[in-house]
N, C-alpha and C. Protein backbone atom coordinates (compact mmCIF):
# COMPACT_ATOMS: atom_id res chain seq x y z
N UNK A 1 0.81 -1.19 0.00
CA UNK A 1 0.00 0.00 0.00
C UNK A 1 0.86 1.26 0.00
N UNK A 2 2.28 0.89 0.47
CA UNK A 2 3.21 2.21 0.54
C UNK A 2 3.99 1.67 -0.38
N UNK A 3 4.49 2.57 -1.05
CA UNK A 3 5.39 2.50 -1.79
C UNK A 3 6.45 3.54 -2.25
N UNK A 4 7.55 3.15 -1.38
CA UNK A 4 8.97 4.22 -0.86
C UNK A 4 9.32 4.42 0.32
N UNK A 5 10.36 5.34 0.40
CA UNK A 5 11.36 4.65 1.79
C UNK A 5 11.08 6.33 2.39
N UNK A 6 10.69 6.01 3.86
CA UNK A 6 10.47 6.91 4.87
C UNK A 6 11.33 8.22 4.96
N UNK A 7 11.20 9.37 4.92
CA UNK A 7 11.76 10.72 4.87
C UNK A 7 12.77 10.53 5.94
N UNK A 8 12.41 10.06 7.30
CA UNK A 8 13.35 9.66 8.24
C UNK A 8 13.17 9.08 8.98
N UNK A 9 14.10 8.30 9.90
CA UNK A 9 14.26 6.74 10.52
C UNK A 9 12.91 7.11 11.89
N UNK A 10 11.95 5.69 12.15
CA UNK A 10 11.44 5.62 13.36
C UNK A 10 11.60 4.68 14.19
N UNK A 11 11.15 4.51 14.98
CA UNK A 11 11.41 3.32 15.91
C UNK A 11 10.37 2.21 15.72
N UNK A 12 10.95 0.99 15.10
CA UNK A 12 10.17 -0.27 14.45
C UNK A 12 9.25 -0.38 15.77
N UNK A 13 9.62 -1.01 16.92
CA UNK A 13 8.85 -1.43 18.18
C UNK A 13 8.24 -0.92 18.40
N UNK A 14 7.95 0.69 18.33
CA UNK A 14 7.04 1.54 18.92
C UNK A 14 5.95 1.82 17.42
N UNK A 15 6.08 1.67 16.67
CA UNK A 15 4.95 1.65 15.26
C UNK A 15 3.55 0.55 15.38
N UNK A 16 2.35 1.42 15.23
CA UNK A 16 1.42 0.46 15.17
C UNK A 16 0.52 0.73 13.94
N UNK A 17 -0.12 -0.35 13.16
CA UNK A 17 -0.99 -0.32 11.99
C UNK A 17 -1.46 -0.75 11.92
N UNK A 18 -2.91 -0.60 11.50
CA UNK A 18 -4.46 -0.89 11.61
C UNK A 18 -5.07 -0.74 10.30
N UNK A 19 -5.84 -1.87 10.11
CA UNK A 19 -6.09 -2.01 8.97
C UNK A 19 -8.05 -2.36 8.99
N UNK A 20 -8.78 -1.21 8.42
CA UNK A 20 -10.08 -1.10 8.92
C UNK A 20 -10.91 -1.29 7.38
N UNK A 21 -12.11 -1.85 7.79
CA UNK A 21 -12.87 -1.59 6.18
C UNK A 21 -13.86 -1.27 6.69
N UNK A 22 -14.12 -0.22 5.64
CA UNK A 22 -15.10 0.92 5.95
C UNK A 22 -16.86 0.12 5.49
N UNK A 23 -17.82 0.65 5.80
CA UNK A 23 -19.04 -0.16 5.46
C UNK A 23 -19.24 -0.31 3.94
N UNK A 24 -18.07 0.54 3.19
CA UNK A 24 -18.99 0.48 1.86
C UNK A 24 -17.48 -0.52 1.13
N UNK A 25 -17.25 -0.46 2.13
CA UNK A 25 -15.58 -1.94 1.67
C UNK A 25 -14.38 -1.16 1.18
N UNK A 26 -14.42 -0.02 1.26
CA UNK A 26 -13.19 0.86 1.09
C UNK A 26 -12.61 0.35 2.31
N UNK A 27 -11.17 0.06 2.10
CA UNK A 27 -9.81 -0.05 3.29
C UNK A 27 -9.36 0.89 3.34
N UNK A 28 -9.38 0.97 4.61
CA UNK A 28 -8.00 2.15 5.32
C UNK A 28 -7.24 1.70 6.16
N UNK A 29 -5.61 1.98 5.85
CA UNK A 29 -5.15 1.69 6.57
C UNK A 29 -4.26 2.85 7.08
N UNK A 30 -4.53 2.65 8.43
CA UNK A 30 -3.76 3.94 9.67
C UNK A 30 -2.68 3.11 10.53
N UNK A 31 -1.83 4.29 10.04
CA UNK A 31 -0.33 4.51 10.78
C UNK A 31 -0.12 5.44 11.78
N UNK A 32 0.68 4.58 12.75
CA UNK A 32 1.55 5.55 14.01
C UNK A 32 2.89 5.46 13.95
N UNK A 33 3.66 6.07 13.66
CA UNK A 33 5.01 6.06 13.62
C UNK A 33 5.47 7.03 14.56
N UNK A 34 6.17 6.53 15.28
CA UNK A 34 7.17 7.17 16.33
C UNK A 34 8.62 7.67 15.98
N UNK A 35 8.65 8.81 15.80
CA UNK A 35 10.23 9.29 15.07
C UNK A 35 11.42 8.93 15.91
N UNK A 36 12.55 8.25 15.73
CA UNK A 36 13.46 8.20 16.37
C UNK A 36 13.97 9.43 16.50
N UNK A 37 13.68 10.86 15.82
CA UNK A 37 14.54 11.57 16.60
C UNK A 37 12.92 12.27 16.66
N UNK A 38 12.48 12.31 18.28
CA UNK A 38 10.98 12.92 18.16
C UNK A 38 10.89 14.34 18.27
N UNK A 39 12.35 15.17 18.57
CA UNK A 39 11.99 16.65 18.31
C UNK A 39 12.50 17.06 16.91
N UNK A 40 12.61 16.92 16.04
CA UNK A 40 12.70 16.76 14.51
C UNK A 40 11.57 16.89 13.36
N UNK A 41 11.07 18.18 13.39
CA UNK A 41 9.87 17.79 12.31
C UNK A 41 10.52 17.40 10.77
N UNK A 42 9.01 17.16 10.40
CA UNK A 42 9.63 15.80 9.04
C UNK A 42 8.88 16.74 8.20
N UNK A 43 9.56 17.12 6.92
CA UNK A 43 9.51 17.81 5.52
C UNK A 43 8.55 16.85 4.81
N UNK A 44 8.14 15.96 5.08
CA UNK A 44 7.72 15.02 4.19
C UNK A 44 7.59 13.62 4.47
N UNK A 45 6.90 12.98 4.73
CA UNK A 45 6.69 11.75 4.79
C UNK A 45 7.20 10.40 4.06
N UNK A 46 7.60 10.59 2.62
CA UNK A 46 8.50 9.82 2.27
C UNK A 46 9.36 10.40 1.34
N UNK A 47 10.30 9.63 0.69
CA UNK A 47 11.36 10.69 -0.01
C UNK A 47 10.78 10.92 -1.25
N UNK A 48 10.93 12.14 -1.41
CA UNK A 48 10.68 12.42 -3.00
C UNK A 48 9.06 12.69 -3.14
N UNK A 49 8.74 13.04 -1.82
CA UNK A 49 6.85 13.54 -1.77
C UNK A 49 7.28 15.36 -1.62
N UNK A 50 6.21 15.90 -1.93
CA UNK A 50 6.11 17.06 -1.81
C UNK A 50 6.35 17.39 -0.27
N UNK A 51 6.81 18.34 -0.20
CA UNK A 51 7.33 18.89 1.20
C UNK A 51 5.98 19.49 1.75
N UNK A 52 5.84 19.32 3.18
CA UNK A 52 5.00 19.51 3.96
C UNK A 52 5.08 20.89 4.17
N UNK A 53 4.46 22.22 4.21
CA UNK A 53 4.06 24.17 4.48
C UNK A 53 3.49 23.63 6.18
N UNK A 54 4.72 23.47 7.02
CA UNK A 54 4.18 23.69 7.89
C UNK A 54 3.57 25.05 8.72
N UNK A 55 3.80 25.90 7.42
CA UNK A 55 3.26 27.50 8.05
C UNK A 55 1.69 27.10 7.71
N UNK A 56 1.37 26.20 7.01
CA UNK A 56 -0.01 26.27 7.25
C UNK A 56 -0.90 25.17 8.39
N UNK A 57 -0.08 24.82 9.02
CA UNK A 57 -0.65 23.33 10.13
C UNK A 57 -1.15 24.57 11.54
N UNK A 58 -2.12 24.34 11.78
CA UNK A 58 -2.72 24.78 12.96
C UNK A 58 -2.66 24.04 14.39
N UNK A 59 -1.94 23.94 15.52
CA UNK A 59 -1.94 23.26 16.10
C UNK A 59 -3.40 23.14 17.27
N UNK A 60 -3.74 22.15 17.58
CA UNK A 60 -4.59 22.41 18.27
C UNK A 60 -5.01 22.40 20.16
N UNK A 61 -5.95 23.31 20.25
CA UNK A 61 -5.94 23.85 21.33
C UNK A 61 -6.15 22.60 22.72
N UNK A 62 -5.21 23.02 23.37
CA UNK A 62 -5.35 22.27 24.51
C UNK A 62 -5.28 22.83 25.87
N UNK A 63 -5.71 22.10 26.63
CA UNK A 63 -5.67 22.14 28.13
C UNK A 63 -4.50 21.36 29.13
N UNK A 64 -4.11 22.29 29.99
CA UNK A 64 -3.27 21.42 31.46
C UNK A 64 -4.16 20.36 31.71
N UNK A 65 -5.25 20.29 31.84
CA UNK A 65 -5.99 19.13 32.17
C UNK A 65 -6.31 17.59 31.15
N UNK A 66 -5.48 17.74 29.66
CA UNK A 66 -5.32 16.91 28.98
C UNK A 66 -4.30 16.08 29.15
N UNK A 67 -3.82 16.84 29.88
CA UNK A 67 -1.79 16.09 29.91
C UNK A 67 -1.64 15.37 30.99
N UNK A 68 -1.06 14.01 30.50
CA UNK A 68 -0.37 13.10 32.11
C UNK A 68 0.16 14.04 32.89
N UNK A 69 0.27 13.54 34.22
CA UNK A 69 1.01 14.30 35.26
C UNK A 69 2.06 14.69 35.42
N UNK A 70 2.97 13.85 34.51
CA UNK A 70 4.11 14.40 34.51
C UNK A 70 4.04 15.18 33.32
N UNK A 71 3.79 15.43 32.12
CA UNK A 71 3.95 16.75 31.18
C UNK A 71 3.41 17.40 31.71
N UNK A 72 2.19 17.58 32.41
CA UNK A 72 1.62 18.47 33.38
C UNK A 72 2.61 19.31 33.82
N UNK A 73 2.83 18.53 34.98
CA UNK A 73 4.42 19.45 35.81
C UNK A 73 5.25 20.10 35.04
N UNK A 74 5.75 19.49 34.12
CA UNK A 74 6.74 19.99 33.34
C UNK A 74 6.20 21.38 32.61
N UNK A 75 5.11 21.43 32.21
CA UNK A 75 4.62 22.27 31.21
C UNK A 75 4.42 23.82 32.47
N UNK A 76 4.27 23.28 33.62
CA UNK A 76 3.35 24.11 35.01
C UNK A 76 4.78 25.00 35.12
N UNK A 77 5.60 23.94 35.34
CA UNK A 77 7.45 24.45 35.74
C UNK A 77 7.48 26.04 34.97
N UNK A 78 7.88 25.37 33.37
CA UNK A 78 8.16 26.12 32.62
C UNK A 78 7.19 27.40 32.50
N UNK A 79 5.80 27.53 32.29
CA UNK A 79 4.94 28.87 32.98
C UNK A 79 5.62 28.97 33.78
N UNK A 80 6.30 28.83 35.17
CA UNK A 80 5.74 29.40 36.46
C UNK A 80 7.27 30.19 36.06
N UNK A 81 8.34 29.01 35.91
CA UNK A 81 9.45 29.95 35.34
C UNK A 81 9.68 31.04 33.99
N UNK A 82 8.60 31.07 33.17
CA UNK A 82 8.52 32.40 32.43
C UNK A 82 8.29 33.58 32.70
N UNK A 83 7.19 33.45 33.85
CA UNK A 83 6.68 34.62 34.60
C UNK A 83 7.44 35.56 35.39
N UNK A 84 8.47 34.01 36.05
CA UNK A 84 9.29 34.66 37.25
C UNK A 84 10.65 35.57 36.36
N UNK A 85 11.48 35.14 35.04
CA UNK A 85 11.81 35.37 34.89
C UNK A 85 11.50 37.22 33.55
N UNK A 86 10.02 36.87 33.41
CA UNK A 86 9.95 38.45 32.70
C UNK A 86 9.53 39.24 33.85
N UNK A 87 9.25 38.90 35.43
CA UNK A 87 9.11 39.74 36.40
C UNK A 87 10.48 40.08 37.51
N UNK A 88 11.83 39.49 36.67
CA UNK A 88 13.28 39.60 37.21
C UNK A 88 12.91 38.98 38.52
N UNK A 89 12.37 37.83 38.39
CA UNK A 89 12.72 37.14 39.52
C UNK A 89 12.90 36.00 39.34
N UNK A 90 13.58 35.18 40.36
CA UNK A 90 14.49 33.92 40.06
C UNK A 90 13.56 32.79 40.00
N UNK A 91 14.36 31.19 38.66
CA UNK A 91 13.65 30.55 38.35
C UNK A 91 13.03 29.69 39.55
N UNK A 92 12.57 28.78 39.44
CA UNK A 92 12.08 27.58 40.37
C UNK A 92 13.47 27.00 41.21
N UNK A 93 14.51 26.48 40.23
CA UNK A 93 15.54 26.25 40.20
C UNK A 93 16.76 26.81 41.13
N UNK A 94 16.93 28.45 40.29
CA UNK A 94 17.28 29.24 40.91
C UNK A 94 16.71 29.65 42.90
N UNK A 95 15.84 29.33 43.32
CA UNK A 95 15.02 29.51 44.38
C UNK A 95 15.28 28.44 45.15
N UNK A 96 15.64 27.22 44.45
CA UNK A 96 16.40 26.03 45.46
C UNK A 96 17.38 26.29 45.50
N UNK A 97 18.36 26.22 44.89
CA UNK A 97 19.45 27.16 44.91
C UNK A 97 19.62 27.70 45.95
N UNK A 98 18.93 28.58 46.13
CA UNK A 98 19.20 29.81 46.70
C UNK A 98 18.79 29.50 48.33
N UNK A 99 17.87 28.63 48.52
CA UNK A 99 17.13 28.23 49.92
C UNK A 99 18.49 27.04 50.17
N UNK A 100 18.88 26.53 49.28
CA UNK A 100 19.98 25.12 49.76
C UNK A 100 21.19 25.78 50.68
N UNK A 101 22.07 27.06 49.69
CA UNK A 101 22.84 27.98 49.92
C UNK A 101 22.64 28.81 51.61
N UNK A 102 21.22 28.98 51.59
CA UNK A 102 21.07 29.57 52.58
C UNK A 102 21.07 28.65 53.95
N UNK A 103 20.45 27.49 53.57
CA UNK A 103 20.63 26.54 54.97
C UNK A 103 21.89 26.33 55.27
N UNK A 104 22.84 26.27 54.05
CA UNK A 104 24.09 25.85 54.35
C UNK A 104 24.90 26.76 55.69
N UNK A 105 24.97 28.05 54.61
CA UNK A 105 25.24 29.16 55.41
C UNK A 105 24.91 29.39 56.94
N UNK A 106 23.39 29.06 57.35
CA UNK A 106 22.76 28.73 58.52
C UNK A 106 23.43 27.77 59.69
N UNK A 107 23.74 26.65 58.76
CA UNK A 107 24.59 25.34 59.35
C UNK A 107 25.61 25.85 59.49
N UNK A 108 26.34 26.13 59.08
CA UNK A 108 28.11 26.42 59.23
C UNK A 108 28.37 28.04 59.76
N UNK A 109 27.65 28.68 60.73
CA UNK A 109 27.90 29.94 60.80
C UNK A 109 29.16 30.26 61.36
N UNK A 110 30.30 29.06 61.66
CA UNK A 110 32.14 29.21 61.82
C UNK A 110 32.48 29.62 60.36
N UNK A 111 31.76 29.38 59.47
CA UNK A 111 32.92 29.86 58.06
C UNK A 111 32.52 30.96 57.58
N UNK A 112 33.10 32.09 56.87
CA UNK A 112 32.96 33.46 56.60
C UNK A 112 32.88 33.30 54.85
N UNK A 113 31.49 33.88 54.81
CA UNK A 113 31.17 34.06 53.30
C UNK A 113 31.36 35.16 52.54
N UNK A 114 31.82 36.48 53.61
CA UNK A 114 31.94 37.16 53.10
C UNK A 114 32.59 38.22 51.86
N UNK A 115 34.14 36.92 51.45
CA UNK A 115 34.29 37.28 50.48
C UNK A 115 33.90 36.20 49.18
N UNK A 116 33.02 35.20 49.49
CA UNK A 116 32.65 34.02 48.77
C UNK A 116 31.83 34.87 47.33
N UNK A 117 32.44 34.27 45.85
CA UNK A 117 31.46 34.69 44.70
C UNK A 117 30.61 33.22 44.35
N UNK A 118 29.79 33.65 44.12
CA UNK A 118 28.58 32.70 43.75
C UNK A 118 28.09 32.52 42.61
N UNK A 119 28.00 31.32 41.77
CA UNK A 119 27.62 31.83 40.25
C UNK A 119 26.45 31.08 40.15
């Protein structure tokens, strides 16, 4: 049903295909392909097809409440650290950091930080 070799490499194990007939006996068959390199968009689906205008693909709208828990977090992180950083204040990161540093300091009040640089 295909015929030609993939624009670029995916991962065989993770590919699934389904093969459906429709009521009026038309077949379709649907593909999932998993890109081995998955932040890589693909020009094209196989070689020598017309190149994909991804200025015209619309992505579509979603919600925090669509996403597993962990892209969740991840996605929550990155907001919370955009904000902090267009309001000059320090990342999530930066703020452990900075609370770790400070217990330390707390703990060891025999050693003198005062000429200590910090990066």
């Amino acid at each position: 049903m295909i015929d030609g070799t993939l624009h670029k490499l995916v991962k065989k194990g993770d590919c699934i295909w389904c093969l459906e007939t429709l009521g009026s006996g038309q077949r379709v068959l649907q593909l999932s392909l998993t890109k081995k390199e998955s932040q890589q968009w693909w020009s094209a689906i196989l070689e020598g097809d017309e190149e994909i205008n991804t200025q015209k693909i619309e992505p579509e709208n979603s919600k925090l409440s669509d996403l597993d828990g962990d892209t969740r977090g991840v996605v929550e992180k990155m907001m919370y650290d955009q904000r902090q950083k267009q309001a000059g204040l320090p990342t999530a990161d930066e703020q452990v950091k900075k609370n770790q540093l400070s217990a330390f300091m707390e703990a060891h009040p025999e050693m003198d930080f005062s000429k200590a640089k910090f990066n």
